[in-house]
Protein backbone atom coordinates (compact mmCIF):
# COMPACT_ATOMS: atom_id res chain seq x y z
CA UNK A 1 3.32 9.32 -21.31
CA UNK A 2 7.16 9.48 -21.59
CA UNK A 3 8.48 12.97 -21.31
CA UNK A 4 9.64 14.33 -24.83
CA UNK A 5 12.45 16.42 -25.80
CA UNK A 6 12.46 18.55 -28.55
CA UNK A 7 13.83 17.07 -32.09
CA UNK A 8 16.60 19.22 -31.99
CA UNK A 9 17.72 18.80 -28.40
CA UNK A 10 17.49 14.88 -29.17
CA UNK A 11 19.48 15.13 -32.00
CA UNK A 12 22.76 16.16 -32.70
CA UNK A 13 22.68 15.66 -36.55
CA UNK A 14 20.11 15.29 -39.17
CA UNK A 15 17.46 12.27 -39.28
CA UNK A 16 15.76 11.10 -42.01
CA UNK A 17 13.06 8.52 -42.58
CA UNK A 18 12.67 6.22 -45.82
CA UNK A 19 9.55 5.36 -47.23
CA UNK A 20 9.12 0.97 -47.06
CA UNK A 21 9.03 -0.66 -50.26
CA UNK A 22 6.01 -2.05 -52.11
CA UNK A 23 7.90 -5.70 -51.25
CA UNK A 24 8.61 -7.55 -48.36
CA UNK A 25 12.02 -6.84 -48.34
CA UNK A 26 11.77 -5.92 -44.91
CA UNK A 27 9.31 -4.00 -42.37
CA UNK A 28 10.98 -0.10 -43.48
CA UNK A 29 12.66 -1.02 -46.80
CA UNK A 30 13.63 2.20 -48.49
CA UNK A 31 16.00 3.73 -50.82
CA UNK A 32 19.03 4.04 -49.62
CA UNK A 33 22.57 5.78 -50.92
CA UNK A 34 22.88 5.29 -55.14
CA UNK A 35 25.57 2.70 -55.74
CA UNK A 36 28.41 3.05 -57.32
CA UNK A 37 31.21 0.52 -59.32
CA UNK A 38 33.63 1.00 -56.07
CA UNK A 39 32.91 2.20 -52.18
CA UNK A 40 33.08 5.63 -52.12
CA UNK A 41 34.16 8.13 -49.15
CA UNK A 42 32.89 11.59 -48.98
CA UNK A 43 35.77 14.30 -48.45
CA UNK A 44 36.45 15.11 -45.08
CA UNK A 45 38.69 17.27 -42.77
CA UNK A 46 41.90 15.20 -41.45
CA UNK A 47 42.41 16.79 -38.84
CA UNK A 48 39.40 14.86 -37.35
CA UNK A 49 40.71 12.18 -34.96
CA UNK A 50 37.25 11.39 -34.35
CA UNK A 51 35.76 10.44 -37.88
CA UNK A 52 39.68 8.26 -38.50
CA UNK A 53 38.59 6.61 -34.98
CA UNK A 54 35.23 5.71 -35.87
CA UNK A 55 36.06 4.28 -39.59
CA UNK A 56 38.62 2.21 -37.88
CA UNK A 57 36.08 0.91 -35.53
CA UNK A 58 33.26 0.49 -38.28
CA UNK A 59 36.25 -1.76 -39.71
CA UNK A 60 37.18 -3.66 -37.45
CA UNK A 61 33.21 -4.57 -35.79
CA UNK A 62 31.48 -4.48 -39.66
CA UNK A 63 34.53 -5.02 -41.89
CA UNK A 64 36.14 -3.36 -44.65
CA UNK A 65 33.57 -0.89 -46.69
CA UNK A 66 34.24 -2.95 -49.75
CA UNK A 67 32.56 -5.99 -48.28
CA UNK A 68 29.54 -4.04 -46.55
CA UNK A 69 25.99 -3.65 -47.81
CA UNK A 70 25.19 -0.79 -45.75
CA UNK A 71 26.18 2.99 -46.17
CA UNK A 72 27.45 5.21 -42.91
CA UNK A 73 26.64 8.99 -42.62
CA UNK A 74 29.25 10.73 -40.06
CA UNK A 75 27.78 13.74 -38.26
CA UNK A 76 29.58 16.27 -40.66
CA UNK A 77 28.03 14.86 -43.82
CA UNK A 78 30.91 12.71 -44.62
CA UNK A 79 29.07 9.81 -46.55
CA UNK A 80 30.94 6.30 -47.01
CA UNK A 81 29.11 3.81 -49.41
CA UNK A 82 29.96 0.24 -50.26
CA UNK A 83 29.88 -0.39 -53.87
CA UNK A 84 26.53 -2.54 -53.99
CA UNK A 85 23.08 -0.79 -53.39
CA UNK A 86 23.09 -0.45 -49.58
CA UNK A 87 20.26 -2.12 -47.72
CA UNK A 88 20.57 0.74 -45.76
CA UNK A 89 21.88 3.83 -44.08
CA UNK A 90 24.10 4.11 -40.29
CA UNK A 91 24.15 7.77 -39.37
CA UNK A 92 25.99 8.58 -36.55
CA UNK A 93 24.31 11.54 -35.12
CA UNK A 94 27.93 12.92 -33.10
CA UNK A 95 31.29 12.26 -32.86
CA UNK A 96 30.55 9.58 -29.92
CA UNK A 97 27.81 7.71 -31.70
CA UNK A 98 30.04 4.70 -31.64
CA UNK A 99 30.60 5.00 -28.54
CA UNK A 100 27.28 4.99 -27.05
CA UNK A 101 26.54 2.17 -29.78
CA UNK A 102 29.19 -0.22 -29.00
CA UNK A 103 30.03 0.49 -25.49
CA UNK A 104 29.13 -2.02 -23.79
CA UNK A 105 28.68 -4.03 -27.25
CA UNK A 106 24.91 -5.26 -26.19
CA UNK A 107 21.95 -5.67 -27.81
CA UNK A 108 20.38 -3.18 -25.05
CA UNK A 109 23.09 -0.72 -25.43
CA UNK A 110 22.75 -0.42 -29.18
CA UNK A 111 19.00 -0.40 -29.12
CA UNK A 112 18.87 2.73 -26.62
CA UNK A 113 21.61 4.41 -28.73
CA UNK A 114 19.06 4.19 -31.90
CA UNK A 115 15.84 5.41 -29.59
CA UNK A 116 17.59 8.38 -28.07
CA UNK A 117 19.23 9.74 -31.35
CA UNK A 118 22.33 8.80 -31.08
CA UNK A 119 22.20 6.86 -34.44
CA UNK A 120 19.95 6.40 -37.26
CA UNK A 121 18.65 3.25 -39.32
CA UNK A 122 17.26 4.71 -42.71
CA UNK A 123 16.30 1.86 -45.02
CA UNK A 124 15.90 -1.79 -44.28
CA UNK A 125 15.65 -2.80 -40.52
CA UNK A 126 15.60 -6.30 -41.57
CA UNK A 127 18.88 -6.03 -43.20
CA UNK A 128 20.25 -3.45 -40.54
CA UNK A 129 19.03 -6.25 -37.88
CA UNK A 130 21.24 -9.29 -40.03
CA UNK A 131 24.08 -7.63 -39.69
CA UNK A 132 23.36 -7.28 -35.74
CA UNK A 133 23.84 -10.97 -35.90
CA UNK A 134 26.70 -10.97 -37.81
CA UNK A 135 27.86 -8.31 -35.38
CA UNK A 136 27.32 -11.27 -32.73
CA UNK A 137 29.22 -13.50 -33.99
CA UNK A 138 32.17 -11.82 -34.64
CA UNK A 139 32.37 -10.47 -30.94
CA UNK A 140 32.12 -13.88 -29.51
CA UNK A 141 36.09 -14.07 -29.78
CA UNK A 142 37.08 -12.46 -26.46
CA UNK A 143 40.32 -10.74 -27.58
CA UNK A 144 38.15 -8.87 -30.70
CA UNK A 145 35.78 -8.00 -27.88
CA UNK A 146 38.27 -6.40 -25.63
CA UNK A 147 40.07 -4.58 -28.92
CA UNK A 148 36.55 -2.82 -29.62
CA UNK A 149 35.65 -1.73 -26.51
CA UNK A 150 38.70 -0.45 -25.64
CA UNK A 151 38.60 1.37 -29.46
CA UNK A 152 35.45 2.75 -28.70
CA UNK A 153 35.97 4.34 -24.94
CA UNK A 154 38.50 6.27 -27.03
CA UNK A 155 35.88 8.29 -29.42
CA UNK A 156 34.65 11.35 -27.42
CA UNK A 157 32.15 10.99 -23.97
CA UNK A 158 28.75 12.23 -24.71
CA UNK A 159 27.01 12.68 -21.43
CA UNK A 160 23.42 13.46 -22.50
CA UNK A 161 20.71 11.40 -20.82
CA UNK A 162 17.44 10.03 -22.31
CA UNK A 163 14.48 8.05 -21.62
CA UNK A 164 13.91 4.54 -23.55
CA UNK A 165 10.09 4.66 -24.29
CA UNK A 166 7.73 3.84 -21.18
CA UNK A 167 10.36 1.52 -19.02
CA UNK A 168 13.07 4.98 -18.85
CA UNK A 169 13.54 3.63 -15.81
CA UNK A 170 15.04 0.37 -15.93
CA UNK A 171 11.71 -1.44 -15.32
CA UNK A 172 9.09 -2.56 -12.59
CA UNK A 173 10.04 -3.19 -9.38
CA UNK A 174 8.85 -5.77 -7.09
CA UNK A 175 9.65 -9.61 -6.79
CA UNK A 176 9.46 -10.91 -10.53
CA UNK A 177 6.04 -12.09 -11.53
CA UNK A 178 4.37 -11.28 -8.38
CA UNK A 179 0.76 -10.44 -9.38
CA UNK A 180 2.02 -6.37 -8.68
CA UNK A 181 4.82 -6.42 -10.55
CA UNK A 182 3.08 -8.37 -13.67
CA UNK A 183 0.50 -5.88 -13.64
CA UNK A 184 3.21 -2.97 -13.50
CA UNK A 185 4.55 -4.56 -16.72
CA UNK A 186 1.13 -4.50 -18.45
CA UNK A 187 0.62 -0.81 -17.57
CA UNK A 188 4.04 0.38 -18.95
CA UNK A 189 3.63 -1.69 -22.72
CA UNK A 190 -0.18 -1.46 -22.92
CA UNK A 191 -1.23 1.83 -21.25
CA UNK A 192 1.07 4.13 -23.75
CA UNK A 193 -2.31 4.80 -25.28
CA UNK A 194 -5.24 2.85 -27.64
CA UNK A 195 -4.93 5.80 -30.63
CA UNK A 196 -1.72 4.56 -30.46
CA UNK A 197 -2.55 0.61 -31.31
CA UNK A 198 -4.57 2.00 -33.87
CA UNK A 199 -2.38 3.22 -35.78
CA UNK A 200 -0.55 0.42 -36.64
CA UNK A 201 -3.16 -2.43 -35.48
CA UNK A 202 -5.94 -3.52 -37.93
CA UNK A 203 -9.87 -2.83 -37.17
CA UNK A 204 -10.07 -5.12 -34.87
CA UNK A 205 -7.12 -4.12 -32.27
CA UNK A 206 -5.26 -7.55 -32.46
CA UNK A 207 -2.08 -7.46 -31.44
CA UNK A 208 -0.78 -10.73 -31.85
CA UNK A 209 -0.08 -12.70 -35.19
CA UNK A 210 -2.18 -13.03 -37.99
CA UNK A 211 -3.14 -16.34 -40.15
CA UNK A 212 -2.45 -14.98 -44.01
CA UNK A 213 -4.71 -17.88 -45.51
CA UNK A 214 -3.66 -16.33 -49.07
CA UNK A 215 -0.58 -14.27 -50.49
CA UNK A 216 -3.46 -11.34 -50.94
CA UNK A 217 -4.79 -11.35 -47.60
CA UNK A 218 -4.93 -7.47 -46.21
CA UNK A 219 -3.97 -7.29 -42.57
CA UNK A 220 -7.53 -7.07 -41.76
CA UNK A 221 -8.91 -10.17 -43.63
CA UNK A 222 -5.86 -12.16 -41.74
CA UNK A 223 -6.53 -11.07 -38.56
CA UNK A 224 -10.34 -12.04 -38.81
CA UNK A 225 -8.88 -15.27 -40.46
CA UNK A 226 -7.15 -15.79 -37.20
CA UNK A 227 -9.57 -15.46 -34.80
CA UNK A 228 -12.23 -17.79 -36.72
CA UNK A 229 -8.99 -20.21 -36.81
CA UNK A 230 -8.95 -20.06 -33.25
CA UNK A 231 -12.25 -20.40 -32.47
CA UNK A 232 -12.71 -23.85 -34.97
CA UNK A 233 -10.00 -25.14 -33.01
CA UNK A 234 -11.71 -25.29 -30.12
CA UNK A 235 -15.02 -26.62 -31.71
CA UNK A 236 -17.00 -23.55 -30.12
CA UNK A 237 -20.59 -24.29 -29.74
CA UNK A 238 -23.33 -22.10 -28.86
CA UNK A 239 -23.94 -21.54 -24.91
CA UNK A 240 -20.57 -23.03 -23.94
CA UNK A 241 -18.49 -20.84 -21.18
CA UNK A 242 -15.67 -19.85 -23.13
CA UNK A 243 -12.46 -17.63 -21.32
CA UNK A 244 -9.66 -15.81 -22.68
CA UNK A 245 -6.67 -14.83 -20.81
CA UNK A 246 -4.94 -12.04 -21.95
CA UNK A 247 -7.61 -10.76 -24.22
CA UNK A 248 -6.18 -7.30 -24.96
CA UNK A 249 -9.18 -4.72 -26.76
CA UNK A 250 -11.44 -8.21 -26.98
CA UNK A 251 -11.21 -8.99 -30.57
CA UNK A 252 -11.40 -12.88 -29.62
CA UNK A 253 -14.46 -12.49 -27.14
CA UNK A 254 -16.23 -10.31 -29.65
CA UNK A 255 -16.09 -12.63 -32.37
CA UNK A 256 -16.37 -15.46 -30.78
CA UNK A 257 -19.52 -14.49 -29.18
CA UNK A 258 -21.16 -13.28 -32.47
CA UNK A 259 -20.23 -15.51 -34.51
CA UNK A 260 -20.68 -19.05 -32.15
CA UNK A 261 -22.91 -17.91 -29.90
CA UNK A 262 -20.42 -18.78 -26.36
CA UNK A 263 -20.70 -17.01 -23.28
CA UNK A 264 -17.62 -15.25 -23.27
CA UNK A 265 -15.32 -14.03 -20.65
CA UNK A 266 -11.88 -12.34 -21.59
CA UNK A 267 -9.52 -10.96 -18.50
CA UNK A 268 -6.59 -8.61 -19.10
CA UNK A 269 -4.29 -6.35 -16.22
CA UNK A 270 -4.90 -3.79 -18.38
CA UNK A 271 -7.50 -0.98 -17.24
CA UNK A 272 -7.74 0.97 -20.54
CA UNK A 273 -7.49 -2.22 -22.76
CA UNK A 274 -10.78 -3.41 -20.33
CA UNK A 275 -12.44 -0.44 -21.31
CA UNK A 276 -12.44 -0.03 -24.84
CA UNK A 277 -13.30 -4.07 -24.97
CA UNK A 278 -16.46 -2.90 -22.50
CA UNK A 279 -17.41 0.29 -25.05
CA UNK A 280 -17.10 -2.38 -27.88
CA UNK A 281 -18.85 -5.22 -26.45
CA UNK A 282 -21.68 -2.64 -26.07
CA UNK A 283 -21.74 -0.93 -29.27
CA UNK A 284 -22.33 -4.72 -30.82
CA UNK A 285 -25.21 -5.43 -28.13
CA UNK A 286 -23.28 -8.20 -26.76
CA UNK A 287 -23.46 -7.28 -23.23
CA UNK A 288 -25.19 -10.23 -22.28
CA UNK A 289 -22.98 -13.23 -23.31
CA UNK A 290 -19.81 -11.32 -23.12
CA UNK A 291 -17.42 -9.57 -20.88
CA UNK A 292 -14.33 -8.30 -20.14
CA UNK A 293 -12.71 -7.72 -16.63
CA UNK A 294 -9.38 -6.69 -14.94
CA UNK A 295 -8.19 -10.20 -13.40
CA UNK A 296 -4.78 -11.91 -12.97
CA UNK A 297 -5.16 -15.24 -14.17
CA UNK A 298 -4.34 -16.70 -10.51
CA UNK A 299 -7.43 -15.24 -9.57
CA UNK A 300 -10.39 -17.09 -10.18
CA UNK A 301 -12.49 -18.19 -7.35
CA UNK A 302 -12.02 -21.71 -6.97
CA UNK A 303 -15.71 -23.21 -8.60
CA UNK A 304 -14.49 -21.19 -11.88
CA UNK A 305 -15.73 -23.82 -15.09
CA UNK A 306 -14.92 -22.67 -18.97
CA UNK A 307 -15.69 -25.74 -21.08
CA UNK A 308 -12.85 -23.72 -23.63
CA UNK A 309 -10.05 -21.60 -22.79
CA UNK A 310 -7.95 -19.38 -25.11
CA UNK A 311 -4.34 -17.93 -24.54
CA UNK A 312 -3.01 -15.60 -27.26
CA UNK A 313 0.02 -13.93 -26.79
CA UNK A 314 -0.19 -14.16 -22.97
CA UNK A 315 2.31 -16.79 -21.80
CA UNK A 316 5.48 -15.31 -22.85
CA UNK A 317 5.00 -13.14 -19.82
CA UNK A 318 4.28 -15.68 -17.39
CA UNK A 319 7.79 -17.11 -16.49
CA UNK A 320 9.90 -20.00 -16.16
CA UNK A 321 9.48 -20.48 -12.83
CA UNK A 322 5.69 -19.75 -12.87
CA UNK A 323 4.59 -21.79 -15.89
CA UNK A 324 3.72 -24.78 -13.93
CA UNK A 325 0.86 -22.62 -12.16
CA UNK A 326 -0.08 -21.28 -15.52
CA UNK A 327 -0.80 -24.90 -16.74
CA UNK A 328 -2.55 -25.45 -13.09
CA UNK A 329 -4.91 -23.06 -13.01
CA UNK A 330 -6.26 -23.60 -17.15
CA UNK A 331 -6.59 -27.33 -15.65
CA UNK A 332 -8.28 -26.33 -12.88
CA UNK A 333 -10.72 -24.27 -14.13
CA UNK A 334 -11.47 -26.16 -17.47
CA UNK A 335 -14.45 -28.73 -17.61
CA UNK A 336 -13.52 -31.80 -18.31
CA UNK A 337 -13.73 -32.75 -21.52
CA UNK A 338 -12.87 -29.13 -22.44
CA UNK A 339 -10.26 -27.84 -24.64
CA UNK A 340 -7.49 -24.98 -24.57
CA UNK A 341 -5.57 -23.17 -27.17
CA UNK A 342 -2.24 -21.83 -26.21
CA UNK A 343 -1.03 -19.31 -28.59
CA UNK A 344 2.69 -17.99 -27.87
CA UNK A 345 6.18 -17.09 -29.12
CA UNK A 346 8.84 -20.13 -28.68
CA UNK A 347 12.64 -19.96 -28.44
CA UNK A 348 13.88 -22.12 -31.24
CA UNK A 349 17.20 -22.68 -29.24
CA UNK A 350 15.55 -24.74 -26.25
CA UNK A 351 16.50 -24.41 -22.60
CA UNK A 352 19.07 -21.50 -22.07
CA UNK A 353 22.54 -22.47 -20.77
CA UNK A 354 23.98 -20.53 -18.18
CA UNK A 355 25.12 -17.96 -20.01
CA UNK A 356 21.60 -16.63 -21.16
CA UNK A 357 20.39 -17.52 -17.57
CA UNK A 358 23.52 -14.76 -16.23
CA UNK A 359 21.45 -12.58 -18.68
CA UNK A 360 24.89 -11.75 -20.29
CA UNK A 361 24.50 -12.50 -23.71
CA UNK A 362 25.27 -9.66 -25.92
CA UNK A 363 23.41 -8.07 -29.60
CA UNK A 364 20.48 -10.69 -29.08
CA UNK A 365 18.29 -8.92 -31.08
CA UNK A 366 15.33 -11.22 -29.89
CA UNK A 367 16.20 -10.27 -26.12
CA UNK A 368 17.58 -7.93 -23.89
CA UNK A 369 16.54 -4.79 -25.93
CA UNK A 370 12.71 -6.26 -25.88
CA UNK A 371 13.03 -7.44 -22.12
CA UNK A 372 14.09 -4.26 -20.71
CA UNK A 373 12.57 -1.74 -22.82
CA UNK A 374 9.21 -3.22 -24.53
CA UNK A 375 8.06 -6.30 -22.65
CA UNK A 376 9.86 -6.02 -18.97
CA UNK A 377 10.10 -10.03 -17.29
CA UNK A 378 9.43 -11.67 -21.40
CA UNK A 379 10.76 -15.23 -21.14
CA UNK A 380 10.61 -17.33 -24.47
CA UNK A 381 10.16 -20.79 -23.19
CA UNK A 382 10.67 -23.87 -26.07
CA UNK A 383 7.64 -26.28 -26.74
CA UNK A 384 9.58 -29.06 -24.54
CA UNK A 385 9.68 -26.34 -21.88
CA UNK A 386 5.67 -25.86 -22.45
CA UNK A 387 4.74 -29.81 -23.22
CA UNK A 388 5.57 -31.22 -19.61
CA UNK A 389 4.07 -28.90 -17.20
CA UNK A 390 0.97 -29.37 -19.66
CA UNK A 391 1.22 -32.89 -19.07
CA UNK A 392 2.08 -32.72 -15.10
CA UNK A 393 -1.18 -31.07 -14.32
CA UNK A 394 -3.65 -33.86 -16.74
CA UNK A 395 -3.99 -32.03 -19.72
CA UNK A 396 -3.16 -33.93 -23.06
CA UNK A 397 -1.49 -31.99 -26.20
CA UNK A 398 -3.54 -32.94 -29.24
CA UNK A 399 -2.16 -30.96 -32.12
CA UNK A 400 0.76 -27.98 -32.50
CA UNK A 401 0.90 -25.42 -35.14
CA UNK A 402 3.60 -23.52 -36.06
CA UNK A 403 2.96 -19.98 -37.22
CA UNK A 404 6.48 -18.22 -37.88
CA UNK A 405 6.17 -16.90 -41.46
CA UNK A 406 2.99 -15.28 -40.41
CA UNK A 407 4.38 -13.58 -37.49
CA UNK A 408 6.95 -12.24 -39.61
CA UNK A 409 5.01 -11.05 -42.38
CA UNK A 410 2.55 -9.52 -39.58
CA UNK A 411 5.36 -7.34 -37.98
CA UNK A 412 6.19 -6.27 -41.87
CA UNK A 413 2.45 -5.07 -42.03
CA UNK A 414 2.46 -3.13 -38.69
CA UNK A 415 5.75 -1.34 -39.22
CA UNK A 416 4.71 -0.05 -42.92
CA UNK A 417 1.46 1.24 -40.73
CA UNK A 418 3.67 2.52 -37.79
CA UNK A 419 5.74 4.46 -40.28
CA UNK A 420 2.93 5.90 -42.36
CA UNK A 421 1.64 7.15 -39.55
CA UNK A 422 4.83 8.69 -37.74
CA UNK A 423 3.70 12.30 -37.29
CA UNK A 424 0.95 11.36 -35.48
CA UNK A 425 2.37 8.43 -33.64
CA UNK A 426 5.00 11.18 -32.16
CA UNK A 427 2.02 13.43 -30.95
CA UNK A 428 0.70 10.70 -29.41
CA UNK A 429 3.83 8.97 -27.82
CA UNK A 430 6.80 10.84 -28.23
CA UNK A 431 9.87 10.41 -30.64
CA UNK A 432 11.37 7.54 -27.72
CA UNK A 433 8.36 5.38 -28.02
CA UNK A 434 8.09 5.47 -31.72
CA UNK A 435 11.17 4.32 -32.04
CA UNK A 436 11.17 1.77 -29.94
CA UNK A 437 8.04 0.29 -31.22
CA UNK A 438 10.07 0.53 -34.36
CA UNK A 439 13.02 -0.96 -33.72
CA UNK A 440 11.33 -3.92 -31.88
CA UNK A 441 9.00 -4.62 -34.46
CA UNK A 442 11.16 -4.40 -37.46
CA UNK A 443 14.05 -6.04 -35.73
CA UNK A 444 11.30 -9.05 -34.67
CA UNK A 445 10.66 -9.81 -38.21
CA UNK A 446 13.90 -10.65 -39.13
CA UNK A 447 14.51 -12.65 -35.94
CA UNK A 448 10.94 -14.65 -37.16
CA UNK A 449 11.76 -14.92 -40.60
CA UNK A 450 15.49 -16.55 -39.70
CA UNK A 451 14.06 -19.12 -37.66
CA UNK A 452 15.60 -17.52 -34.08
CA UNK A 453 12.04 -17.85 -32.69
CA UNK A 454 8.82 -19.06 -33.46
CA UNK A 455 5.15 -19.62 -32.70
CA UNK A 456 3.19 -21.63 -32.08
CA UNK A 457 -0.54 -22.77 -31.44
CA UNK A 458 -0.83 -25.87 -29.04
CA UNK A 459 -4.36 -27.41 -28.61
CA UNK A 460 -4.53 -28.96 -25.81
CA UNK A 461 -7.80 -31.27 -23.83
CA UNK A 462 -8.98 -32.51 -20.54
CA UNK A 463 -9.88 -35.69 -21.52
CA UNK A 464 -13.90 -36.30 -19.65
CA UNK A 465 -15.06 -39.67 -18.42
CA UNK A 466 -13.88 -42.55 -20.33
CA UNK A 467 -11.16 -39.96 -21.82
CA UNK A 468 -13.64 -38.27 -24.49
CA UNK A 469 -12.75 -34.95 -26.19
CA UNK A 470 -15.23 -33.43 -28.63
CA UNK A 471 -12.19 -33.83 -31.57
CA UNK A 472 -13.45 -35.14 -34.93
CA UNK A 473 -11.39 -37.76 -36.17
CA UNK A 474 -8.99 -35.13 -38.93
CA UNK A 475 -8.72 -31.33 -38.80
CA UNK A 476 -10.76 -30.97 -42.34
CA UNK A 477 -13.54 -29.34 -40.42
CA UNK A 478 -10.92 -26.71 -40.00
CA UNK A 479 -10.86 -25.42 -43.57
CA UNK A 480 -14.70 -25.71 -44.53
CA UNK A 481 -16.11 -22.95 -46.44
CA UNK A 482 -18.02 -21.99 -43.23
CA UNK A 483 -17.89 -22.83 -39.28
């Protein structure tokens, strides 16, 4: 567990949390400051060069209050608010809040300064994430770029040190996507406890998007809706050797042993995930026809066979440079004549240049906070990017799904749980990792919901003999009443 300081050594001025709304307006909608006919500055001392800096700076990044649809609480109580209902509320928690927040102006920067306390997001994070992108492309002129930074490194130095949730530390070490180093990754995201999941996660401990077959589907009736998609996807039929890599708690396995009868395997690199999947395959008296072990997916003896193979939420963390051998070994091991679902997240803004490969791109919400802090050595990879090494090793793409409004309404559904639960999730995890669960959740479903990236579910065969699949001729056996 991260180490945990005490709410008032993290903070240096008051934090409050707003209920979500009842709609979708985003993942922690709340009320915000009351509006009024024109934008309205509390009273404050002028002999403050501090609070004149900062509203000069929250000027020149955001613009002038009048055109802003968010309110800004200055650590004396000062309160400035536009004259529209604000979407929500930036309190900065000490006189060099802006500082740590815009100094260096990156996504990562302004991330940590929200998860040690720096700042505060009270309302929307949808809305407080939209105007990170508007943030972006305003700072893309190098001379406004300069002008900021040099505005902020003169607001006052605050040299207090905190963690960022379970990578503190900058990350794993070892060579990138070495078998170590992958499982180092797992351990930090996955191992900050299962009460924790629970929280936020539906019955079933699926972490990974749901299929919302109707407007009022609960997050537990998509979830199961998901899986059963899944699993009539790949035609599963009883007795067939089915695998899934990267099966987390074994919500797939589970069902799809119950419910179509497959002997089914599911590996993760996650000991604690492994065991709760064990304790659950038990409990249903499944122990027979399915399993769960700790396995790399590089790591299968070589006379390995699955006749169906599932990926959910897995191959965002294989690599760039090791996707290639992620489309080997599924080929390897699959029967022919054998099917596999890929289930990931996609960039929507194919290959990166060299800019994003120099990993200097700044206030990508979608990226650098996530990579270093929540999912260490993430690479979002475009369909082309996934299509041809699928192709090099002899498997054949037979249908792609896109997902992206589910994903987005998904992350709305866990942050409203995350929230209601925020006592307890700061027992559990401390006040760093809530927030950063937090942050990258509600930040992710604006990033889905604007079309930055996607998902999507590729189905993909090993044509047999005489290039036979077991495919029906249309997908209508999809959406029958019952498999």
């Amino acid at each position: 567990m991260p180490s945990t300081r005490s709410n008032e050594q993290k903070r240096s001025g008051g934090r409050s949390y707003a209920r979500p709304r009842p709609q979708e307006r985003g993942p922690s909608a709340g009320p915000a400051v009351r509006p009024t006919s024109a934008p309205t500055t509390s009273a404050a001392p002028r002999s403050d060069p501090a609070l004149r800096r900062s509203r000069r700076l929250l000027e020149q990044v955001f613009g002038p209050l009048s055109a802003r649809r968010f309110a800004v609480r200055f650590w004396d109580g000062t309160l400035d608010a536009p004259p529209v209902d604000p979407e929500f509320t930036l309190a900065l928690n000490h006189a060099g809040a802006l500082r740590r927040l815009l100094l260096p102006p990156t996504q990562a920067a302004m991330g940590a300064a929200y998860v040690q306390g720096h700042i505060d997001l009270e309302g929307d994070f949808e809305a407080a994430t939209a105007v990170g992108y508007q943030v972006a492309a305003r700072l893309r002129s190098p001379l406004l770029l300069l002008a900021v930074m040099a505005r902020a490194a003169r607001l006052p130095r605050d040299r207090s040190a905190g963690s960022v949730g379970p990578f503190s530390s900058g990350g794993p070490s070892g060579s990138k996507h070495s078998r170590r180093r992958d499982a180092a990754a797992v351990t930090g995201h996955y191992d900050v406890g299962n009460d924790f999941y629970r929280l936020f996660l539906d019955r079933r401990l699926v972490y990974s998007c749901a299929y919302f077959a109707d407007d009022s589907d609960d997050l537990d009736r998509a979830q199961e809706a998901k899986l059963d998609h899944i699993c009539r996807k790949l035609r599963l039929r009883p007795g067939e050797r089915f695998l899934d890599i990267g099966c987390g708690w074994g919500a797939l396995v589970l069902h799809a042993a119950e419910r179509y009868g497959v002997e089914a395997l599911g590996i993760t690199l996650s000991e604690p995930q492994a065991r709760l999947a064990r304790e659950r395959i038990a409990a249903a008296g499944l122990g027979e026809r399915c399993r769960v072990e700790v396995r790399d997916y590089r790591d299968f003896p070589p006379d390995a066979r699955f006749d169906k193979v599932a990926s959910i939420g897995m191959v965002e963390h294989v690599g760039r440079r090791r996707i290639r051998t992620y489309f080997d070994q599924v080929a390897r091991h699959l029967a022919p004549g054998g099917l596999f679902l890929n289930h990931g997240i996609v960039s929507l803004d194919g290959p990166p240049g060299p800019v994003e490969r120099l990993g200097i791109l700044a206030l990508r919400p979608s990226a650098s906070f996530i990579q270093r802090y929540v999912f260490p050595d993430s690479e979002l990879l475009s369909v082309t990017e996934l299509t041809a090494p699928g192709e090099r090793v002899g498997l054949e793409l037979r249908d792609t799904e896109s997902l992206r409004e589910h994903y987005a309404r998904t992350l709305r559904h866990w942050v409203r749980r995350l929230e209601s639960s925020e006592e307890e999730a700061r027992r559990l995890v401390g006040d760093d990792t809530y927030r950063v669960w937090r942050l990258y959740m509600g930040g992710c479903a604006y990033t889905f919901t604007a079309g930055d990236i996607g998902i999507v579910q590729m189905l993909w065969g090993k044509p047999g003999n005489g290039g036979g699949l077991p495919l029906p001729p249309t997908r209508a056996d999809l959406y029958a009443s019952s498999p």
